[in-house]
Structures are given as C-alpha cells and as structure tokens.
N, C-alpha and C. Protein backbone atom coordinates (compact mmCIF):
# COMPACT_ATOMS: atom_id res chain seq x y z
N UNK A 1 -0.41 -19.07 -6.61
CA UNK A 1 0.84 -19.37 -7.24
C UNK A 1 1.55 -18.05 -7.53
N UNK A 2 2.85 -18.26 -7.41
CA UNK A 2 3.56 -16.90 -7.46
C UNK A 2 3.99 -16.32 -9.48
N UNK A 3 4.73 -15.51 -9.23
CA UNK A 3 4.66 -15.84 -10.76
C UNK A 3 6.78 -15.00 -10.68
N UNK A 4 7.52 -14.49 -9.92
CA UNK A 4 8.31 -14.09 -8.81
C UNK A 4 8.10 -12.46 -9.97
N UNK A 5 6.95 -12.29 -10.42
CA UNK A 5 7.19 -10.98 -11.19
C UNK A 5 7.99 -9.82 -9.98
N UNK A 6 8.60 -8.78 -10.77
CA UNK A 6 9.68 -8.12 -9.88
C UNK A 6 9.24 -6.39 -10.25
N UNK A 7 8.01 -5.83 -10.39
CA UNK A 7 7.46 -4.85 -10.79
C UNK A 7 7.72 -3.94 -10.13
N UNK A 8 7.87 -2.65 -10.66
CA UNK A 8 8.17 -1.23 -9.98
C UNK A 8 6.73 -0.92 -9.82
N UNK A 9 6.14 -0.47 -8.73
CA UNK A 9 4.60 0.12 -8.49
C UNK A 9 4.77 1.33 -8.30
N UNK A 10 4.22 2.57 -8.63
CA UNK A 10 4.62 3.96 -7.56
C UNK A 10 3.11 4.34 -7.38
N UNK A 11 3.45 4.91 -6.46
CA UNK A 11 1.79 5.27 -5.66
C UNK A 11 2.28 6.67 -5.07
N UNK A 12 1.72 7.62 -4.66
CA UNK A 12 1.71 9.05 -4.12
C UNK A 12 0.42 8.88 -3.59
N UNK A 13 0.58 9.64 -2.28
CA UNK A 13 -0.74 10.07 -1.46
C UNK A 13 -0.52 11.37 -1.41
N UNK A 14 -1.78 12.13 -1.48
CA UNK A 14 -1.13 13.38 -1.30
C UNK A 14 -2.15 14.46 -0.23
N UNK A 15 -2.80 13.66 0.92
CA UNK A 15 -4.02 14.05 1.67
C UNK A 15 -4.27 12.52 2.45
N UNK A 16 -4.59 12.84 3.83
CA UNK A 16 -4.56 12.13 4.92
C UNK A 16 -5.57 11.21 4.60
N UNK A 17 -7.15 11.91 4.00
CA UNK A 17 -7.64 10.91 3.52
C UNK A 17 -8.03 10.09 2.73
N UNK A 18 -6.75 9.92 1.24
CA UNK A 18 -6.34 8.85 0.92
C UNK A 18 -5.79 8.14 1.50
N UNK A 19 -4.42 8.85 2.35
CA UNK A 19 -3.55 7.74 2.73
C UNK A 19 -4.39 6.68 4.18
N UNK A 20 -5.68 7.56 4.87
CA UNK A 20 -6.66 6.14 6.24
C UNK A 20 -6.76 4.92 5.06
N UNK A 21 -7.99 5.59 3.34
CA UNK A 21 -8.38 4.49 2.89
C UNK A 21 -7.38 3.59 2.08
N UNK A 22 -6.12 3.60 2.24
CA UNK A 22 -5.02 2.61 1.47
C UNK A 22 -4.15 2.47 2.11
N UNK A 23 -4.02 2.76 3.69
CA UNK A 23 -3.20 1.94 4.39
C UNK A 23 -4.40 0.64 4.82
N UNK A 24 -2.69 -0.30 5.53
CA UNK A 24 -3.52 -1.26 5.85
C UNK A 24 -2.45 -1.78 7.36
N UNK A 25 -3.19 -1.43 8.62
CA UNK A 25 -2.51 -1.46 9.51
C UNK A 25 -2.66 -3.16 9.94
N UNK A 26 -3.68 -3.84 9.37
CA UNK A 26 -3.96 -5.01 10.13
C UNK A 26 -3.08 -6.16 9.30
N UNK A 27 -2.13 -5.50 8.75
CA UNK A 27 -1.36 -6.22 7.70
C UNK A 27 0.18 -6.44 8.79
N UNK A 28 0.66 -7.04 9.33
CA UNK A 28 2.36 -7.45 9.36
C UNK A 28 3.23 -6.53 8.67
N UNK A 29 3.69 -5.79 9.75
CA UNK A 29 4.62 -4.65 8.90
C UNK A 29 4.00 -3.76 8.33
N UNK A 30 2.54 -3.87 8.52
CA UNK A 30 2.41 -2.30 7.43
C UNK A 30 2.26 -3.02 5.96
N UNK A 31 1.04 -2.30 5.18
CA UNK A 31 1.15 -2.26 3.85
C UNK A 31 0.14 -1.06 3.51
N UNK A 32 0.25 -1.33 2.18
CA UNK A 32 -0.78 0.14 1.42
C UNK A 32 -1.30 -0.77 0.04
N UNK A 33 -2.70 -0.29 0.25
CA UNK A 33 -3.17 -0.50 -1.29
C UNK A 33 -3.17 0.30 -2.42
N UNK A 34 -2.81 -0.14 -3.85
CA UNK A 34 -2.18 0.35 -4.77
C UNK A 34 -3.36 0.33 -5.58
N UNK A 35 -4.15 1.62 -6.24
CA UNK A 35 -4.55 1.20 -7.07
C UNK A 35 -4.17 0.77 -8.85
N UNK A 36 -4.49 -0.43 -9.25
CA UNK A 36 -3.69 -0.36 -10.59
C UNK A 36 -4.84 -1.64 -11.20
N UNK A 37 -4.66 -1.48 -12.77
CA UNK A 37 -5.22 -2.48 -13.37
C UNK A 37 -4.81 -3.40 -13.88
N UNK A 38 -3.14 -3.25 -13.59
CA UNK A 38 -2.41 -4.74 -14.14
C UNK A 38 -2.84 -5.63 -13.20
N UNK A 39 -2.28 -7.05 -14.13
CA UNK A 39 -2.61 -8.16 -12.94
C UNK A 39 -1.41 -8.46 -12.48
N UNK A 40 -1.69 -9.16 -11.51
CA UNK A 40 -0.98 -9.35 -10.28
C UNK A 40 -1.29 -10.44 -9.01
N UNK A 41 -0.60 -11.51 -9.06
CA UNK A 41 -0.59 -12.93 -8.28
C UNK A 41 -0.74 -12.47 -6.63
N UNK A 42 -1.20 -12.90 -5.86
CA UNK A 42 -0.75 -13.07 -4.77
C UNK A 42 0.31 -13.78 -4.55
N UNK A 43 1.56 -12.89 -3.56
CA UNK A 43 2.93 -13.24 -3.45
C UNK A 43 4.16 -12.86 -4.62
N UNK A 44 3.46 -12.19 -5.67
CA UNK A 44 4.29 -11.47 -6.33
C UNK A 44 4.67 -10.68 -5.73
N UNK A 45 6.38 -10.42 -5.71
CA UNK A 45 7.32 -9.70 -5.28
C UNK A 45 7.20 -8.10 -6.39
N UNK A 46 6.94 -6.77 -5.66
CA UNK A 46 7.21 -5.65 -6.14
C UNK A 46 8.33 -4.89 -5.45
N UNK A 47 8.60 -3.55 -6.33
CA UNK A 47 9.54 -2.51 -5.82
C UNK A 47 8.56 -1.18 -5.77
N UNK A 48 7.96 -0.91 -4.29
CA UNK A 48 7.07 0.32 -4.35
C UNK A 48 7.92 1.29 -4.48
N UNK A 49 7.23 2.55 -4.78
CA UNK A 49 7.95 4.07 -5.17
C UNK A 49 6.74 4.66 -4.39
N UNK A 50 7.20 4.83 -3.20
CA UNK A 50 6.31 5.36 -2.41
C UNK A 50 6.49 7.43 -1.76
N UNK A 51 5.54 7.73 -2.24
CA UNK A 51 5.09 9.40 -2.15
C UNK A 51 4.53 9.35 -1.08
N UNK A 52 4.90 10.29 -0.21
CA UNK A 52 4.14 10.84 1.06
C UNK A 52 3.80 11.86 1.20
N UNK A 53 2.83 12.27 0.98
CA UNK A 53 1.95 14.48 1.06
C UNK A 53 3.44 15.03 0.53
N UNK A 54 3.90 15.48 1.89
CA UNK A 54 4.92 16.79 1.52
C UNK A 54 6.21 16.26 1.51
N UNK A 55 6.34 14.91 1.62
CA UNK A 55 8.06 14.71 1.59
C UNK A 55 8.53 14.89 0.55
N UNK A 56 9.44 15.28 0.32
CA UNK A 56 10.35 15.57 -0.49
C UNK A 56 10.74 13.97 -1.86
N UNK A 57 11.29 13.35 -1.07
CA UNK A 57 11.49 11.88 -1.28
C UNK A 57 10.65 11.11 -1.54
N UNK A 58 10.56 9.97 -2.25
CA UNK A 58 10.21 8.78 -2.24
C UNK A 58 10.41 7.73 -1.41
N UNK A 59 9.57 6.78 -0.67
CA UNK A 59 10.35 5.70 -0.38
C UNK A 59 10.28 4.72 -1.12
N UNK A 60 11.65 4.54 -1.13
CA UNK A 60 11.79 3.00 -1.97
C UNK A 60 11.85 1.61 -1.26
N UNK A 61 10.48 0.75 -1.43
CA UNK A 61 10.34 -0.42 -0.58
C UNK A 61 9.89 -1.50 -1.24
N UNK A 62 11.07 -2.10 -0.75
CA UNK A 62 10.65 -3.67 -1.71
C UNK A 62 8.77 -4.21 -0.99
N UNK A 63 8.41 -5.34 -1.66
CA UNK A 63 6.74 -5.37 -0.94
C UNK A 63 6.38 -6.22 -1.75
N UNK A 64 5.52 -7.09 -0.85
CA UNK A 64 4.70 -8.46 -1.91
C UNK A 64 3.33 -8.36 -1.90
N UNK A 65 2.64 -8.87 -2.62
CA UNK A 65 1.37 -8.74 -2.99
C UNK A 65 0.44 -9.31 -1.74
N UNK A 66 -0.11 -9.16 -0.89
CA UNK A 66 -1.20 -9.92 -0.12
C UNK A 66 -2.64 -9.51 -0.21
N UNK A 67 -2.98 -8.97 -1.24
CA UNK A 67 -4.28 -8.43 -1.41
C UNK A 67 -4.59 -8.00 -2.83
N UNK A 68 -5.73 -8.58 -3.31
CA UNK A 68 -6.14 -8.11 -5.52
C UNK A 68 -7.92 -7.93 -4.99
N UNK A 69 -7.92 -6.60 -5.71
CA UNK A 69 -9.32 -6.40 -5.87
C UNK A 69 -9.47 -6.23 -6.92
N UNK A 70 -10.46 -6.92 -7.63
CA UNK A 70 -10.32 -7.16 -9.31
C UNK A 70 -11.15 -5.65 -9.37
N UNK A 71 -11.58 -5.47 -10.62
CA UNK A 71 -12.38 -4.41 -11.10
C UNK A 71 -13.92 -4.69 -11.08
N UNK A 72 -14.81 -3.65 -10.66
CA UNK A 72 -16.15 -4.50 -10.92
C UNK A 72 -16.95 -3.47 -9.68
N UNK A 73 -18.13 -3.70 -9.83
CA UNK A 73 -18.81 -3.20 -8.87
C UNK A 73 -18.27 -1.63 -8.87
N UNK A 74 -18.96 -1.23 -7.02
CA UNK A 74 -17.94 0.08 -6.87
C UNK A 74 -16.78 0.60 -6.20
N UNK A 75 -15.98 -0.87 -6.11
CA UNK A 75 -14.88 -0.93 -5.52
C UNK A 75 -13.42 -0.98 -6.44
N UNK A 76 -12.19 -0.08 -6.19
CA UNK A 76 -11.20 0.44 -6.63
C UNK A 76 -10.52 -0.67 -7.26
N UNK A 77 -10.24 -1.16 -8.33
CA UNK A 77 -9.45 -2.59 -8.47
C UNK A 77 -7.91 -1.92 -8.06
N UNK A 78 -7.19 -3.15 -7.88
CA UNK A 78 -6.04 -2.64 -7.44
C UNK A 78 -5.43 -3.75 -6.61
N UNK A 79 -4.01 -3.46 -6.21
CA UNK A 79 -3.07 -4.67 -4.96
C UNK A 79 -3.06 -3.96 -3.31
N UNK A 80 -3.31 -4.91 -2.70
CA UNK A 80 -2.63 -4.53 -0.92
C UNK A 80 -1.23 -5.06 -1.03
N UNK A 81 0.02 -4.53 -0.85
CA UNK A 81 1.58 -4.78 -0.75
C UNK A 81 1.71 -4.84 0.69
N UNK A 82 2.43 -5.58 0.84
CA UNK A 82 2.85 -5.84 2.60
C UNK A 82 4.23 -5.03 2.44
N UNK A 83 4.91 -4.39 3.55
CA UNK A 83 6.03 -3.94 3.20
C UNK A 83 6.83 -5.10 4.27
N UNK A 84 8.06 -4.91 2.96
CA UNK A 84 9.28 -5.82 3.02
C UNK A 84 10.66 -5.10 3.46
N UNK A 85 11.25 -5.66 4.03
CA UNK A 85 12.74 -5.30 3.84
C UNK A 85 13.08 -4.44 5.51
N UNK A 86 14.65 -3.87 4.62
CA UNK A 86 14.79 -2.52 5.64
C UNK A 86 14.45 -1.82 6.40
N UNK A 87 13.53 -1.23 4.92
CA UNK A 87 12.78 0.09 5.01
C UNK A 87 11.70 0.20 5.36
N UNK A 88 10.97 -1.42 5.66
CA UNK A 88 9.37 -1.77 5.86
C UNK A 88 8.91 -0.77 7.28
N UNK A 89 9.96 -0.90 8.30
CA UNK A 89 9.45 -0.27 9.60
C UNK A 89 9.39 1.48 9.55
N UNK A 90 10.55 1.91 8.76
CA UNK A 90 10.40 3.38 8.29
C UNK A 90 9.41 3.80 8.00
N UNK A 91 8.90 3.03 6.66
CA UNK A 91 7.66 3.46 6.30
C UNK A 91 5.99 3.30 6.98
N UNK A 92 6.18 2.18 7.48
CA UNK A 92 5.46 1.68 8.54
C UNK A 92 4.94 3.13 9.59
N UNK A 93 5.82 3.58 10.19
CA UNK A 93 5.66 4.74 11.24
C UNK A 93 5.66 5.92 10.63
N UNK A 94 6.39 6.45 9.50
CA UNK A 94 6.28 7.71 8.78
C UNK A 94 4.19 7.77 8.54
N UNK A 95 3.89 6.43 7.78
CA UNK A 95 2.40 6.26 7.49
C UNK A 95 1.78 6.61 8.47
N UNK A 96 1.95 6.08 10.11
CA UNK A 96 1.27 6.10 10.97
C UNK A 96 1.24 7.33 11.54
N UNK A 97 2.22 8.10 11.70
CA UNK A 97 2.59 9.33 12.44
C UNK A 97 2.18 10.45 11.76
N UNK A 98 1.72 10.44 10.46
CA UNK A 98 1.08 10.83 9.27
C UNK A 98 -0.39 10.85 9.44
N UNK A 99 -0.78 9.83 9.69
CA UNK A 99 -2.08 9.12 10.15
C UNK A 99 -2.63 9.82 11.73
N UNK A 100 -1.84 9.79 12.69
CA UNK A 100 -2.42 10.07 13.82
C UNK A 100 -3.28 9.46 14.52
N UNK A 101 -4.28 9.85 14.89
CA UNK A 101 -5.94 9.01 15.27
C UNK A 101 -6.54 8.33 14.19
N UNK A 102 -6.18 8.49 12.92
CA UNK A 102 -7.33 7.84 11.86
C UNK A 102 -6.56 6.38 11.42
N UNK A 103 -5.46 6.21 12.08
CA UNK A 103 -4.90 4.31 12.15
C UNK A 103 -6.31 4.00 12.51
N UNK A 104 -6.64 3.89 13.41
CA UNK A 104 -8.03 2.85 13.79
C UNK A 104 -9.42 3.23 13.37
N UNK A 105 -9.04 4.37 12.23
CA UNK A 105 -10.54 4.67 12.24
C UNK A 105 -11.43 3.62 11.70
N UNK A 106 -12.55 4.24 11.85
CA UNK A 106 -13.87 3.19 11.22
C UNK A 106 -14.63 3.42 9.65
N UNK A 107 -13.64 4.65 9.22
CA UNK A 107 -13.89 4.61 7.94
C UNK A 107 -13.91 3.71 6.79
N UNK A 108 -14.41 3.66 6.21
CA UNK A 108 -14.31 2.43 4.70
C UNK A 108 -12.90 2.92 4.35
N UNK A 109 -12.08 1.46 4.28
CA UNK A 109 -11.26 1.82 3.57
C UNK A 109 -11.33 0.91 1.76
N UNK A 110 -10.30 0.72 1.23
CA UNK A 110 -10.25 0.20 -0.49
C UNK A 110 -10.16 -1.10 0.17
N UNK A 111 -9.46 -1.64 1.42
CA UNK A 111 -9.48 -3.50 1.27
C UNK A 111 -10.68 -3.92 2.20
N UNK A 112 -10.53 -3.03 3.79
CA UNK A 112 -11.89 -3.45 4.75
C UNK A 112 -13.04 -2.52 5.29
C-alpha cells in the first residue's frame, strides 16, 4: 500500500565502490539503494538529491520506492528507488559510465 509520502532522500557516493554496491542495474530505468532508517512503503513516491564522486552538482530525480531492507542481521537497512521522470535516463548513464565494467559485476551488492 502506498502511503503517496513525497520525501526528499539525498545520498552521495563518493568512490566507485559504493556506487557497484547501491546501484541497481536490474531495476527499469536504473535505481540506487539509499541507505536510511526511516520507514518507507513500497511505491512511495521520493525526490532523490543525488551526489556523484566529483560532480560538481546534484542530481535532482524524482524516484519511487521498489525495494526496503529493514534493519537486522548484517545487512544495510535502507530503500532501492527506481528512477523516475526526465532525468531518470541522465542519471541512469552518468551511473553507468561511472561504473564501467563493474555494471555486471559479481560483487555483493546492499539489494542482490
């Protein structure tokens, strides 16, 4: 159930290998996992504030929830955001082109 919460998230990566373990290429459009301890519905609508290593800028991308890893164990609690909008494909390829060879790696990431 949705709840249409309308939350600002900001996330910064600031090293390639955060950004293998919190992208999420097998997602539609691209998403990234956020770590955070608020809660958060699947299909809640956010506004990411997205940091990339050395850019200068933020991107600003609307994004809905498709992924909650509660807290527990030794895994990161936190949301997977699908990116939305505009700007979804921008960010989409800035991530990837960023990424290089480690899109497909076989590393553990925070969702698989």
């Amino acid at each position: 159930m949705t709840t249409n919460r309308k939350a600002i998230v900001s996330l910064s990566i600031t090293d390639r290998g955060a950004l293998q373990a919190a992208y999420m290429p097998f997602i539609e459009g691209g998403g990234i996992f956020v770590p955070t301890t608020q809660q958060y519905n699947l299909g809640d609508e956010v506004f990411l504030l997205f940091g990339l290593m050395e850019e200068s800028e933020r991107f600003p991308v609307p994004a809905k929830v498709c992924w909650i890893t509660s807290a527990g164990g030794n895994e990161t609690a936190g949301i997977g955001v699908q990116f939305t909008g505009e700007k979804s494909e921008a960010v989409r390829r800035a991530i990837e082109d960023t990424l290089g060879g480690l899109v497909n790696s076989e590393r553990e990431t925070h969702t698989m």
